[in-house]
Protein backbone atom coordinates (compact mmCIF):
# COMPACT_ATOMS: atom_id res chain seq x y z
CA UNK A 1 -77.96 54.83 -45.35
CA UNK A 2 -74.60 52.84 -45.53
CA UNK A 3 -72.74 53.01 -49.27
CA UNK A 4 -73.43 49.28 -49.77
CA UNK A 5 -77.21 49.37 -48.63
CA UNK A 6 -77.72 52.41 -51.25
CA UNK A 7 -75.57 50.68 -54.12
CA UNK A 8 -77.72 47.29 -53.19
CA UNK A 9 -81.23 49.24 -53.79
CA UNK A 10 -79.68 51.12 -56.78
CA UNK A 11 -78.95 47.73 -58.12
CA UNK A 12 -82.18 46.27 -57.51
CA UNK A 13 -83.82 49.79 -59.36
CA UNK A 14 -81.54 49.12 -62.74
CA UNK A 15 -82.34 45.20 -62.60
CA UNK A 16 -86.29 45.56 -62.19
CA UNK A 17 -86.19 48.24 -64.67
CA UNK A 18 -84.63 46.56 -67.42
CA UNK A 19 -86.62 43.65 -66.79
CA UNK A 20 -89.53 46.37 -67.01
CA UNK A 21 -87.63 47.23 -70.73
CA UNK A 22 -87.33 43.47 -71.29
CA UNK A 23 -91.59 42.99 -70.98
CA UNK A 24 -92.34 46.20 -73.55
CA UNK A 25 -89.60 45.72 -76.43
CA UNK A 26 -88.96 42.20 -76.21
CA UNK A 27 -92.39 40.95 -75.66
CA UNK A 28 -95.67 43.24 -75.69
CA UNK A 29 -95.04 46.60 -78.30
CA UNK A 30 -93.94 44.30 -81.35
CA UNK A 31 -97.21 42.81 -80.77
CA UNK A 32 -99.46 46.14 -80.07
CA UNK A 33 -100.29 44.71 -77.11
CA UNK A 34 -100.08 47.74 -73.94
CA UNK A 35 -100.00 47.79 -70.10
CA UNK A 36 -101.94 50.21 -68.16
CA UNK A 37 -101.15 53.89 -66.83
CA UNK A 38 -98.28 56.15 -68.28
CA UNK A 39 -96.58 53.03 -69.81
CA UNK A 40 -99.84 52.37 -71.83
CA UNK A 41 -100.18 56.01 -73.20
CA UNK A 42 -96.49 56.12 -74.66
CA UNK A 43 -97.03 53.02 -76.19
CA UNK A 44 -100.27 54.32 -78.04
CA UNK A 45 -98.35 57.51 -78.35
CA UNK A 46 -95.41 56.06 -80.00
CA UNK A 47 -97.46 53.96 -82.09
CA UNK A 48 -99.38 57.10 -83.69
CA UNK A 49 -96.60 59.41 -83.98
CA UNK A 50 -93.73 56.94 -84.70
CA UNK A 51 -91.86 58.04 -82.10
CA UNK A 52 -89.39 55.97 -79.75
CA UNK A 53 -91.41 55.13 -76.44
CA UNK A 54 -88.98 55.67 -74.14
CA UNK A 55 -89.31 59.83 -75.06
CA UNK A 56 -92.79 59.56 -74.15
CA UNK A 57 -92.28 57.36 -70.85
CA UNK A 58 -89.32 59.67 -69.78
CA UNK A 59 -91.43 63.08 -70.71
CA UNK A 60 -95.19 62.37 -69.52
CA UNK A 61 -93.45 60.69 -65.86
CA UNK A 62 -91.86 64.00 -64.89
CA UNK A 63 -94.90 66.06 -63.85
CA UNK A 64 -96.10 63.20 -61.77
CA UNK A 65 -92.56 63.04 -59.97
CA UNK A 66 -92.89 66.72 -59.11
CA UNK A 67 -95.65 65.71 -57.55
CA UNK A 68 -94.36 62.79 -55.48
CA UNK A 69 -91.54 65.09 -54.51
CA UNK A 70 -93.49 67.72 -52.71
CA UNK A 71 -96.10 65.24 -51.29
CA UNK A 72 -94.04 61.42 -50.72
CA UNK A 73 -90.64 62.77 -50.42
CA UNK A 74 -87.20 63.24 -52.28
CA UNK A 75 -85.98 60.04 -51.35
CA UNK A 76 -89.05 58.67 -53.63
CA UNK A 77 -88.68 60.96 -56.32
CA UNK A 78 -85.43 60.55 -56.85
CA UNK A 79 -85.84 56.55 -56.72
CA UNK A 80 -88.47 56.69 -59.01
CA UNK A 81 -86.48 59.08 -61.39
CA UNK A 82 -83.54 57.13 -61.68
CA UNK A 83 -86.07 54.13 -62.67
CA UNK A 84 -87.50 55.85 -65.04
CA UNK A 85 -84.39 57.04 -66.47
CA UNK A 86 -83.20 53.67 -66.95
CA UNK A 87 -86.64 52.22 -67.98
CA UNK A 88 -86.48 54.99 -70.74
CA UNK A 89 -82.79 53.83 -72.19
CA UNK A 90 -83.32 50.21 -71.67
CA UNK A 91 -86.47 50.73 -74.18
CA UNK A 92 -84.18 52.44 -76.90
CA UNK A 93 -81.39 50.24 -76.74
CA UNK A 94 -84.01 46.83 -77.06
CA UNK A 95 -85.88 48.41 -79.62
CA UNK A 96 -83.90 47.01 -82.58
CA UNK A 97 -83.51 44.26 -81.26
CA UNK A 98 -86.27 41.10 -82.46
CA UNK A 99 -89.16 39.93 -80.69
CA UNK A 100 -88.92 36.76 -78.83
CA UNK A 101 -92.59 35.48 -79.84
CA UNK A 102 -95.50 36.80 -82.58
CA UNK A 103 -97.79 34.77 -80.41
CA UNK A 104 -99.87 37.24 -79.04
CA UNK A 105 -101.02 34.64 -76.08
CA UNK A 106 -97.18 34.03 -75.34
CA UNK A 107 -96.41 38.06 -75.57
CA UNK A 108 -98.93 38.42 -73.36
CA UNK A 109 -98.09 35.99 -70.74
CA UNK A 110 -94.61 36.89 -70.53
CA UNK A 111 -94.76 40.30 -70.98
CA UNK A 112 -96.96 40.39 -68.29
CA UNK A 113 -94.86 38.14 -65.67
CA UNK A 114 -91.75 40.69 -67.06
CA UNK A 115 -93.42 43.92 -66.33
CA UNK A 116 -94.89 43.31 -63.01
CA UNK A 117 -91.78 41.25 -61.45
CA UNK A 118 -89.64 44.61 -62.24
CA UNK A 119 -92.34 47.08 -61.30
CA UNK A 120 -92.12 45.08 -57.49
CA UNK A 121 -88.85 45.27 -57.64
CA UNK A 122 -88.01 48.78 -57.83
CA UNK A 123 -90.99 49.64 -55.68
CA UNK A 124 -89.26 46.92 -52.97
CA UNK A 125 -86.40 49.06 -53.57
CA UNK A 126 -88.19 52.62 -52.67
CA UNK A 127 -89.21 53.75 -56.03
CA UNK A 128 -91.82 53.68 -58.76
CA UNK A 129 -91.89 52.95 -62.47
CA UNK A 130 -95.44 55.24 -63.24
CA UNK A 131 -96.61 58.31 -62.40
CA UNK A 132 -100.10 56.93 -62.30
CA UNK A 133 -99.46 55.24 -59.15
CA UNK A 134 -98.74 58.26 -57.49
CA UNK A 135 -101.37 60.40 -58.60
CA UNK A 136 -103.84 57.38 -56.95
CA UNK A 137 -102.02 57.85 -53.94
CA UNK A 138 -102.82 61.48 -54.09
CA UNK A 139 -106.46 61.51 -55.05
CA UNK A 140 -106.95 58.26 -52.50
CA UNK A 141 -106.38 61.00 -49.84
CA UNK A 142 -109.38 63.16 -50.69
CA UNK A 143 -111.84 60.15 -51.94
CA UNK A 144 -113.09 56.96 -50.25
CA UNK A 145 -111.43 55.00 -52.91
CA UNK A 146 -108.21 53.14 -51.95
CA UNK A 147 -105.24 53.25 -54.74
CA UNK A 148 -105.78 50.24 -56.29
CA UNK A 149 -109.44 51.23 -56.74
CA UNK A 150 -108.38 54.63 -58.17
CA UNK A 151 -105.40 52.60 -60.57
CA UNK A 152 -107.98 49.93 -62.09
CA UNK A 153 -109.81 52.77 -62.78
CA UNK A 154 -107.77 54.86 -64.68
CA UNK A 155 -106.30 51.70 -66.57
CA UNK A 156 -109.85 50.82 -67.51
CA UNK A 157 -110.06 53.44 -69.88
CA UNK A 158 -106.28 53.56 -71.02
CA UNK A 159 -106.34 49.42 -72.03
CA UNK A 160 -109.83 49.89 -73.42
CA UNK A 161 -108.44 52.66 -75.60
CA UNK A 162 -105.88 50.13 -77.04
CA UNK A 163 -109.03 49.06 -79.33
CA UNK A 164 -109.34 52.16 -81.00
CA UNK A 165 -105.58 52.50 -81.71
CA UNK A 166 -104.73 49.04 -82.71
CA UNK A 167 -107.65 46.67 -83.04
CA UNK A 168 -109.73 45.11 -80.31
CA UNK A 169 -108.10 41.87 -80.16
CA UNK A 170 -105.21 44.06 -78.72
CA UNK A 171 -107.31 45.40 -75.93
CA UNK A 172 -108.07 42.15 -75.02
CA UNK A 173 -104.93 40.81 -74.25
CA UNK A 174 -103.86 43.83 -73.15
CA UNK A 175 -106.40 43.92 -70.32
CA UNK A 176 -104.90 39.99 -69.68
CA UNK A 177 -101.19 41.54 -69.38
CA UNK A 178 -102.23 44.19 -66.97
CA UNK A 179 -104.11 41.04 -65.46
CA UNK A 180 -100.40 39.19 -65.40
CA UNK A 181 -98.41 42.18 -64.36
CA UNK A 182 -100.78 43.60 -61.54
CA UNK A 183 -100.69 40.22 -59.90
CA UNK A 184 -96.61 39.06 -60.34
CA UNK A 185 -97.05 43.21 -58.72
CA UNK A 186 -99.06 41.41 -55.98
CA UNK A 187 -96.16 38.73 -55.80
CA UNK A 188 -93.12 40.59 -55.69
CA UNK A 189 -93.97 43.06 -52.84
CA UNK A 190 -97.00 41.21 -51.41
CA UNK A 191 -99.40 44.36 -52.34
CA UNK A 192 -98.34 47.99 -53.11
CA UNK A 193 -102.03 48.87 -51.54
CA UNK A 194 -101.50 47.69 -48.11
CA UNK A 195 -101.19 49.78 -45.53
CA UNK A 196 -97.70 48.59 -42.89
CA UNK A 197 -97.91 48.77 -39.68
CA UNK A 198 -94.79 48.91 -38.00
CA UNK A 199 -92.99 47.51 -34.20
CA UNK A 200 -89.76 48.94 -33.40
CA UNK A 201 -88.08 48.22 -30.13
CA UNK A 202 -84.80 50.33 -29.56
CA UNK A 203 -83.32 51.84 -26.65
CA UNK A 204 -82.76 54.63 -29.07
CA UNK A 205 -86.58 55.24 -28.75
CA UNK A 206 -86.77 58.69 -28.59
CA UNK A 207 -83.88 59.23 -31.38
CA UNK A 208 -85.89 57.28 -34.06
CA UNK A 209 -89.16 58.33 -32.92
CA UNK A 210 -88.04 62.09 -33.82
CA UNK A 211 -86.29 61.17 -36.91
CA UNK A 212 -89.57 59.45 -38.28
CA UNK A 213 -91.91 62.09 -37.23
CA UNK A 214 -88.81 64.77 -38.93
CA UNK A 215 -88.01 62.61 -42.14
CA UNK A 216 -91.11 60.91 -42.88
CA UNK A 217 -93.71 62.74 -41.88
CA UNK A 218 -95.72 60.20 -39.93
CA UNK A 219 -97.46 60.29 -36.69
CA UNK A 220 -95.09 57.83 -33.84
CA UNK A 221 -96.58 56.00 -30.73
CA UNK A 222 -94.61 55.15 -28.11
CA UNK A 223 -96.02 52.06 -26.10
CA UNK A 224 -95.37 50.78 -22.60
CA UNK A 225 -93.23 47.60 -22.93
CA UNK A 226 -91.85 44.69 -20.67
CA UNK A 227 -89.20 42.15 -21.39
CA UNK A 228 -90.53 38.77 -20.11
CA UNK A 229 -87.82 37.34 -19.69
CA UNK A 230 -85.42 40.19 -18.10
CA UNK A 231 -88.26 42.24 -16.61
CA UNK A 232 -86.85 45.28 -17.83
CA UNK A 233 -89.31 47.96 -18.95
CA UNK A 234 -89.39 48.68 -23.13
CA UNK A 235 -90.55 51.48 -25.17
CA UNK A 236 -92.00 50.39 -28.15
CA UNK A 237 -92.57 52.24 -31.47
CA UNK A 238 -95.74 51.63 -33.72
CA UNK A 239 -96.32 53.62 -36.60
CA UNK A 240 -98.39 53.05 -39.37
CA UNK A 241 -96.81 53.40 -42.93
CA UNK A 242 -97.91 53.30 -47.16
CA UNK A 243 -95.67 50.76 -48.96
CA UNK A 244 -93.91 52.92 -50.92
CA UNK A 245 -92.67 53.92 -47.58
CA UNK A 246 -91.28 50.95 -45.93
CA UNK A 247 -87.71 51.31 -47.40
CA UNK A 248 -86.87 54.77 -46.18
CA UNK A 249 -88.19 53.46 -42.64
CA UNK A 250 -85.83 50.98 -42.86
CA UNK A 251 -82.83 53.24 -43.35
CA UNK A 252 -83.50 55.57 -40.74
CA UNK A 253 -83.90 52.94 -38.10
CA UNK A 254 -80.66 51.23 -39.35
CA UNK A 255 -79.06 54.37 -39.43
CA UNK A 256 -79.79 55.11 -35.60
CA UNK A 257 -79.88 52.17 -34.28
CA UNK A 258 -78.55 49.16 -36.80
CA UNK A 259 -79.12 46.49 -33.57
CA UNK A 260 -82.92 47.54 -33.43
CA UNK A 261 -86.08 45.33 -33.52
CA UNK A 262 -88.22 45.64 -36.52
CA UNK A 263 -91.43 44.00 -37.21
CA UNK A 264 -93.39 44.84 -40.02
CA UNK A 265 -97.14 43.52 -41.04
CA UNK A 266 -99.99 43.94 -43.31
CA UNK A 267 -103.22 46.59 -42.81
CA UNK A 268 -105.93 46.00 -44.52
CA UNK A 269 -107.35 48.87 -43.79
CA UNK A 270 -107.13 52.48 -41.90
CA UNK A 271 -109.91 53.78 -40.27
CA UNK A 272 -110.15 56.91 -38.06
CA UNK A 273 -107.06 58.22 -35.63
CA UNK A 274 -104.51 60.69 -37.94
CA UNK A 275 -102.91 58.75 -40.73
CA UNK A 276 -101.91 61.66 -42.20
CA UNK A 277 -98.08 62.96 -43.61
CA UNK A 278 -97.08 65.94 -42.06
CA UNK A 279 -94.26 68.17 -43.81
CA UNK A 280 -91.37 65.71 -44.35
CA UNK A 281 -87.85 66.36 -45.34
């Protein structure tokens, strides 16, 4: 990955993250309202212990990015842990500072729009802002469930718990800003649950072939192709990628072969064959 590629993701990462800081501080804890997942427990957390939030978001993430070390990659992990980081300090340093709004409708709303615009950012840029995401990934390996499934799930019972801590009128518009964010989510990176599949046409072939087998850890086709206007005969690439995966596909094929042809669409779904990750590295 070139310096100015990795400096333009890393600036993407901060940017959603504070935005991410911006939503909680600015907007949603001054008025007890939570989001869902690891973000919702530190708010609860904080709120009971009187601790800063960004401890709890920085502390309770780190187990989960063990995780997506050994089973999505470093490349993720990292990402993700570099979001966090700055997620975590953006929290303390715009916790003094005033809430825009006491209108819990308007907190709401705009905490929402805030939180899931920089969650799709930083997951557009190859990371994550909550472990929860990745254990769903995990568990949506081993059950028929797909990850968003497995997240609404688990944020069912975090949100609803927002009653018990702060009143019930808080769960409620919680459950409307995990509404907001999960669909500005849907927005930003038109759906962390889709499955990519993935045309590359390269007289490299066999180069990035290897290296996405090697580095990512997915299964490569090679197809028979034909120019139609030259006549010349084409390999073609097709693999079949997670979201979270499309930027480090990206920078291995542009780091082979920068004049390569990339198409990228939507799966719905992923039936049968081996869409499985092998060891990656």
């Amino acid at each position: 990955m070139t310096a100015s590629r990795l400096l333009s993701r890393g600036i993407i990462m901060i940017f959603g993250s504070l935005l991410f800081s911006v939503g909680l501080e600015i907007f949603l804890v001054p008025n007890n309202i939570i989001d869902g997942g690891i973000t919702g427990i530190s708010i609860m957390l904080g709120h009971l212990f009187g601790l800063p939030i960004g401890i709890f978001l920085l502390v309770l993430n780190l187990p989960f990015l063990f995780l997506g070390y050994k089973q999505i990659g470093k490349t993720f992990a990292f990402s993700t842990l570099f979001s966090v980081v700055v997620m975590s300090a953006g929290t303390e340093l715009l916790h003094p500072v005033r809430a825009l709004t006491d209108v819990p409708l308007l907190a709401t709303v705009f905490g929402g729009v805030c939180l899931g615009v920089g969650v799709g950012l930083v997951i557009r840029a190859g990371g994550s802002l909550d472990g929860s995401e990745i254990v769903a990934i995990l568990v949506s390996k081993r059950t028929p469930f797909s990850v968003g499934e497995i997240v609404m799930f688990i944020n069912f019972f975090i949100l609803g718990s927002a009653g018990f801590v702060f009143n019930w009128n808080s769960a409620m518009y919680s459950l409307i800003a995990y509404f907001i964010a999960f669909k500005m989510i849907d927005v930003t990176i038109e759906g962390i649950d889709q499955s990519k599949s993935v045309w590359i046409i390269s007289d490299k072939f066999q180069e990035i072939g290897e290296a996405l087998t090697y580095r990512l850890g997915r299964g490569v086709t090679f197809l028979q192709g034909e120019g139609a206007f030259t006549g010349d005969d084409k390999k073609v690439i097709f693999i079949v990628i997670t979201r979270l995966e499309e930027a480090k596909l990206k920078s291995i094929v542009e780091e082979k072969d920068p004049t390569a042809f990339v198409a990228i669409g939507n799966i719905h779904d992923v039936m049968g064959g081996r869409f499985k990750k092998k060891d990656i590295h």
